[in-house]
Protein backbone atom coordinates (compact mmCIF):
# COMPACT_ATOMS: atom_id res chain seq x y z
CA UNK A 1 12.11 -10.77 -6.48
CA UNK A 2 9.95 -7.78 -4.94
CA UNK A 3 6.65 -7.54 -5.00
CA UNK A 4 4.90 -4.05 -5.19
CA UNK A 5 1.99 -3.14 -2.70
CA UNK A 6 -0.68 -0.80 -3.58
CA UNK A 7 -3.27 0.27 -0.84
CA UNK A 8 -6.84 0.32 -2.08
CA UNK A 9 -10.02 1.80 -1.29
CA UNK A 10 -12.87 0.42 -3.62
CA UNK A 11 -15.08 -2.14 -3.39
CA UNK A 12 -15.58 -3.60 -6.78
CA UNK A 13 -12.37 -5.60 -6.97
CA UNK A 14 -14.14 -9.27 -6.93
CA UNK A 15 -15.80 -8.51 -10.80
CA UNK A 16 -12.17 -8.42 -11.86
CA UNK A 17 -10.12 -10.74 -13.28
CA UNK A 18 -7.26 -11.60 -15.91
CA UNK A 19 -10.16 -12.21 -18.32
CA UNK A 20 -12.19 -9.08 -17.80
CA UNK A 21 -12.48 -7.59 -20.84
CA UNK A 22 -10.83 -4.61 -21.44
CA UNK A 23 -13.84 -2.17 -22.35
CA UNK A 24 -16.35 0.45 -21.31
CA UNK A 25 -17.73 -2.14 -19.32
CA UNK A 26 -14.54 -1.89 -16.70
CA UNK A 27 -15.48 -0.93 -13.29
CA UNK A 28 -14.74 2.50 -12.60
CA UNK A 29 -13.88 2.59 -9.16
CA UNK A 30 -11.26 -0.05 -9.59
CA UNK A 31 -9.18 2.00 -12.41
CA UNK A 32 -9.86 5.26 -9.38
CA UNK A 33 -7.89 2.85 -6.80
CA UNK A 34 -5.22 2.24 -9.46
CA UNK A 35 -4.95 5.55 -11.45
CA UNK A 36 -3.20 8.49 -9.49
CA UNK A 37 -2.52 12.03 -11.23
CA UNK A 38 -0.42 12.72 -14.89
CA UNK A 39 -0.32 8.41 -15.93
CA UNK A 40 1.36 7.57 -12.78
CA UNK A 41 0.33 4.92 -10.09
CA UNK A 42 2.41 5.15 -6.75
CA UNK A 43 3.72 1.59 -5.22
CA UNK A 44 6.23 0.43 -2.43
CA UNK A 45 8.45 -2.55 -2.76
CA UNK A 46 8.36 -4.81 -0.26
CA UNK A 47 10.93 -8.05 -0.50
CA UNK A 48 8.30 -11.44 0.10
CA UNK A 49 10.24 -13.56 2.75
CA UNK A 50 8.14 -16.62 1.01
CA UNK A 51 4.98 -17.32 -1.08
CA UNK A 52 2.25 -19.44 -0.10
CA UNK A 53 -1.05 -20.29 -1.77
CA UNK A 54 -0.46 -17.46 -4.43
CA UNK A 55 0.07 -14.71 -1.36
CA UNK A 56 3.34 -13.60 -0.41
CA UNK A 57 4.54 -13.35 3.12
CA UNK A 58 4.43 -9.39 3.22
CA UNK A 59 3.98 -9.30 7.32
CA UNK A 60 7.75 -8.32 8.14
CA UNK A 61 8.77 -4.96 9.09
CA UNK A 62 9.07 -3.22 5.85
CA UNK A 63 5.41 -3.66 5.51
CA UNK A 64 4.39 -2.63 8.94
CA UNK A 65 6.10 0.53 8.57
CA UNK A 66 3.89 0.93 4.74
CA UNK A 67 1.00 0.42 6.68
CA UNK A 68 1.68 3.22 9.38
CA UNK A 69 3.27 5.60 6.70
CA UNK A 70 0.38 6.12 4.55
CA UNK A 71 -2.28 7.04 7.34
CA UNK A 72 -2.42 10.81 6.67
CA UNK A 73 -1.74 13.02 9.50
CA UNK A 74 -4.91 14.50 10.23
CA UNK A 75 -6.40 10.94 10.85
CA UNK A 76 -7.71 10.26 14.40
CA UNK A 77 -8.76 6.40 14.06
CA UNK A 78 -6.63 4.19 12.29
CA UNK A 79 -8.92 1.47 10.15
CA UNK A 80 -8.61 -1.66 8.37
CA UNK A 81 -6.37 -1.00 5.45
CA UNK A 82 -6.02 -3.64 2.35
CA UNK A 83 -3.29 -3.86 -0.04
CA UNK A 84 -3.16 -5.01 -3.56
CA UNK A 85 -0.13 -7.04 -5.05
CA UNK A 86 2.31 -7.49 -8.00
CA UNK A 87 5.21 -8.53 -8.81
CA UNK A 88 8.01 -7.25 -10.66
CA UNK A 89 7.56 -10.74 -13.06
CA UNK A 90 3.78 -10.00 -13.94
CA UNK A 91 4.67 -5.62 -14.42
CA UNK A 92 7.78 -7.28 -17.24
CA UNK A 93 4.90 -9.66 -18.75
CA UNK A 94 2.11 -7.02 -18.95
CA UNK A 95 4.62 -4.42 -20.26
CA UNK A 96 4.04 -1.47 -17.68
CA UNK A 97 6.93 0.32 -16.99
CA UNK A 98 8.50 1.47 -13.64
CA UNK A 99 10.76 4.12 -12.24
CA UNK A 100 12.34 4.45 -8.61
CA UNK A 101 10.99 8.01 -7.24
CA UNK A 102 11.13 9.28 -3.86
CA UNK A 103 7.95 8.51 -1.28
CA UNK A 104 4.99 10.41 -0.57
CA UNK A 105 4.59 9.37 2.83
CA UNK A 106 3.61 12.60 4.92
CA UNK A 107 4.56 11.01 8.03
CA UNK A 108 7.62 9.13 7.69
CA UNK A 109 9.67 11.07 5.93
CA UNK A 110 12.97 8.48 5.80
CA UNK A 111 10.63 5.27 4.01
CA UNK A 112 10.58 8.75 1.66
CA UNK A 113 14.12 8.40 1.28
CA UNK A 114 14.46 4.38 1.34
CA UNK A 115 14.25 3.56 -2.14
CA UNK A 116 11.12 1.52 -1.62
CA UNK A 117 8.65 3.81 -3.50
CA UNK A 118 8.35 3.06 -7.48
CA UNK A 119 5.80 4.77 -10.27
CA UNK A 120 4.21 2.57 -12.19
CA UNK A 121 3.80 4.35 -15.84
CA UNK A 122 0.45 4.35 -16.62
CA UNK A 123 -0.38 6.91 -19.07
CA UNK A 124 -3.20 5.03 -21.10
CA UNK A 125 -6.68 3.79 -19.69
CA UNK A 126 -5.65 0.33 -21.66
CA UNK A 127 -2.56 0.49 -19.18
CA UNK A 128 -4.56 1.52 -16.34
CA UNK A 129 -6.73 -1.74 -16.87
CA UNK A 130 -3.76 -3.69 -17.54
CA UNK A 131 -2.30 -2.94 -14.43
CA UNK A 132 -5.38 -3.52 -12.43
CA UNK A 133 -6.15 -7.05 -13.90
CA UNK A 134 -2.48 -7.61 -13.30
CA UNK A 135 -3.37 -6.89 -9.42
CA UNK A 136 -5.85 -9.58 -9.01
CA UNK A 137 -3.08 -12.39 -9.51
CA UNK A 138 -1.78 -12.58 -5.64
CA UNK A 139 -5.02 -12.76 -3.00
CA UNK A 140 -4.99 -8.84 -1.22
CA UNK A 141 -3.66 -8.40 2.14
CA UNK A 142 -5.46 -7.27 4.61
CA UNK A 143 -4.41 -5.56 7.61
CA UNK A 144 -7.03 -5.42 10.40
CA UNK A 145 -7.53 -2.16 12.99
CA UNK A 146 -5.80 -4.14 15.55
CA UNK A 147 -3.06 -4.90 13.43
CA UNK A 148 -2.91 -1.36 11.87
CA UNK A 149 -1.99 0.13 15.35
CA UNK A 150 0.46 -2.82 15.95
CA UNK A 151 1.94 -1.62 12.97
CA UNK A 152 1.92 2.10 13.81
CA UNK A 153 3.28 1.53 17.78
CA UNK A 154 5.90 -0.23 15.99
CA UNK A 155 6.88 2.69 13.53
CA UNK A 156 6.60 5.39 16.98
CA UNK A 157 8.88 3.08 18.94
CA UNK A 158 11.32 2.68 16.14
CA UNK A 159 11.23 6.14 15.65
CA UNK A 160 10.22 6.09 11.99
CA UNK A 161 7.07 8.34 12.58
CA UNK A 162 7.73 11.07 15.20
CA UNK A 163 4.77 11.54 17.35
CA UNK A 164 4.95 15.13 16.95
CA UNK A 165 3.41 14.04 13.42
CA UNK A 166 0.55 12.01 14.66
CA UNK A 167 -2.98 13.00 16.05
CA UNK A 168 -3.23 12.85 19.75
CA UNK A 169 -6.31 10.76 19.62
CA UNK A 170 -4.07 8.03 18.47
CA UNK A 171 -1.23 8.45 20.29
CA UNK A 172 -3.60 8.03 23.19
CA UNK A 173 -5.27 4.97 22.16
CA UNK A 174 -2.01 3.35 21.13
CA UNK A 175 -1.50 3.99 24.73
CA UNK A 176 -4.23 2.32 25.82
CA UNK A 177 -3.68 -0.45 23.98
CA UNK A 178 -0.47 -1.08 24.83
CA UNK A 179 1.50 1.38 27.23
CA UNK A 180 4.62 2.77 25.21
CA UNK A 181 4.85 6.53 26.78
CA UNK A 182 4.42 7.76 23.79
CA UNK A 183 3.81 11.70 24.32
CA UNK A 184 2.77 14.06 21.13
C-alpha cells in the first residue's frame, strides 16, 4: 500500500487532530500547507518498506530523491524539510479523491515522468480540512540539513538532478561535505 508525502511549511500542525472540529475556528496556515491552486493538493507516492509506531519507513531512495526534487532552483542553502503522511487506506475512508498527474519538480525532470506524483481533489474547504486532519494520523518525517544534502549528493551522483540545474553555492558545499567532483 503507498503512502503519499506532502512537504509542509507551517507551524500550527500540533492544534490538529482527527477531532478538530471542522469550523471557522480551523487554523489557517495548516489548510495554506495543504491547499494548492484550482481544489488541487500535489503529493508523491512513496512505497513504505515497513511501519513502525504509526510512522512508515519512508528513508529509501524514492524518498531521498522527493526530498532533493522539490528544493527550487534558485535555492542556495538547503534546510530542514518535513513531510506530512497518508495513506491510500485513510484518502478511501475520508472520501478524497485522487488522480495520477505528471510532477512539478523543477529540477528533476524524470521523478516528473515516474508516475509517483498524484492530485489529491480538493475542491471544498470541508475537503481541504478533511484532508489535513487525515494528515495528522502517521507522526511527520523530518529530514534534517545534514540529511537534506545526503539526499541531494545522492540525486547529483545518480544523475537524477543535473548540476547544471543547481546553485553553485550548493554544489560547493556538497563538496565540502563530502568530495563528489561535482562541477555546475
Amino acid at each position: 500500500m503507498p503512502f503519499y508525502v506532502r512537504l509542509i511549511k507551517g507551524d500550527e500542525w500540533d492544534s490538529v487532530s482527527s477531532t478538530t472540529g471542522e469550523d471557522t475556528s480551523f487554523p489557517a496556515t495548516v489548510l495554506t500547507d495543504v491547499l494548492d491552486t484550482q481544489g488541487e493538493t500535489s503529493v508523491w507516492a512513496i512505497p513504505a518498506l515497513q511501519t513502525d509506531n504509526r510512522k512508515p519507513n519512508l528513508e529509501g531512495r524514492e524518498m531521498a530523491r522527493i526530498v532533493a526534487a522539490l528544493h527550487l532552483p534558485p535555492v542556495d542553502n538547503l534546510s530542514e524539510m518535513t513531510f506530512r503522511i497518508i495513506s491510500d487506506f485513510r484518502l478511501d475512508r475520508l472520501g478524497l479523491k485522487k488522480r495520477q498527474s505528471g510532477g512539478t519538480s523543477l529540477i528533476d525532470t524524470g521523478l516528473n515522468a515516474s508516475g509517483t506524483h498524484w492530485i489529491i481533489m480538493t475542491p471544498t474547504v470541508r475537503e481541504g480540512i478533511l484532508l489535513a486532519k487525515g494528515l495528522t494520523h502517521v507522526e511527520p518525517i523530518t529530514f534534517s540539513r545534514a540529511q537534506v544534502m545526503r539526499c541531494f549528493s545522492v540525486s547529483l551522483a545518480q544523475n537524477w538532478i543535473s548540476p547544471e540545474k543547481v546553485r553553485s553555492e550548493v554544489v560547493a558545499t556538497l563538496n565540502e561535505r563530502r568530495p563528489f567532483g561535482i562541477s555546475g
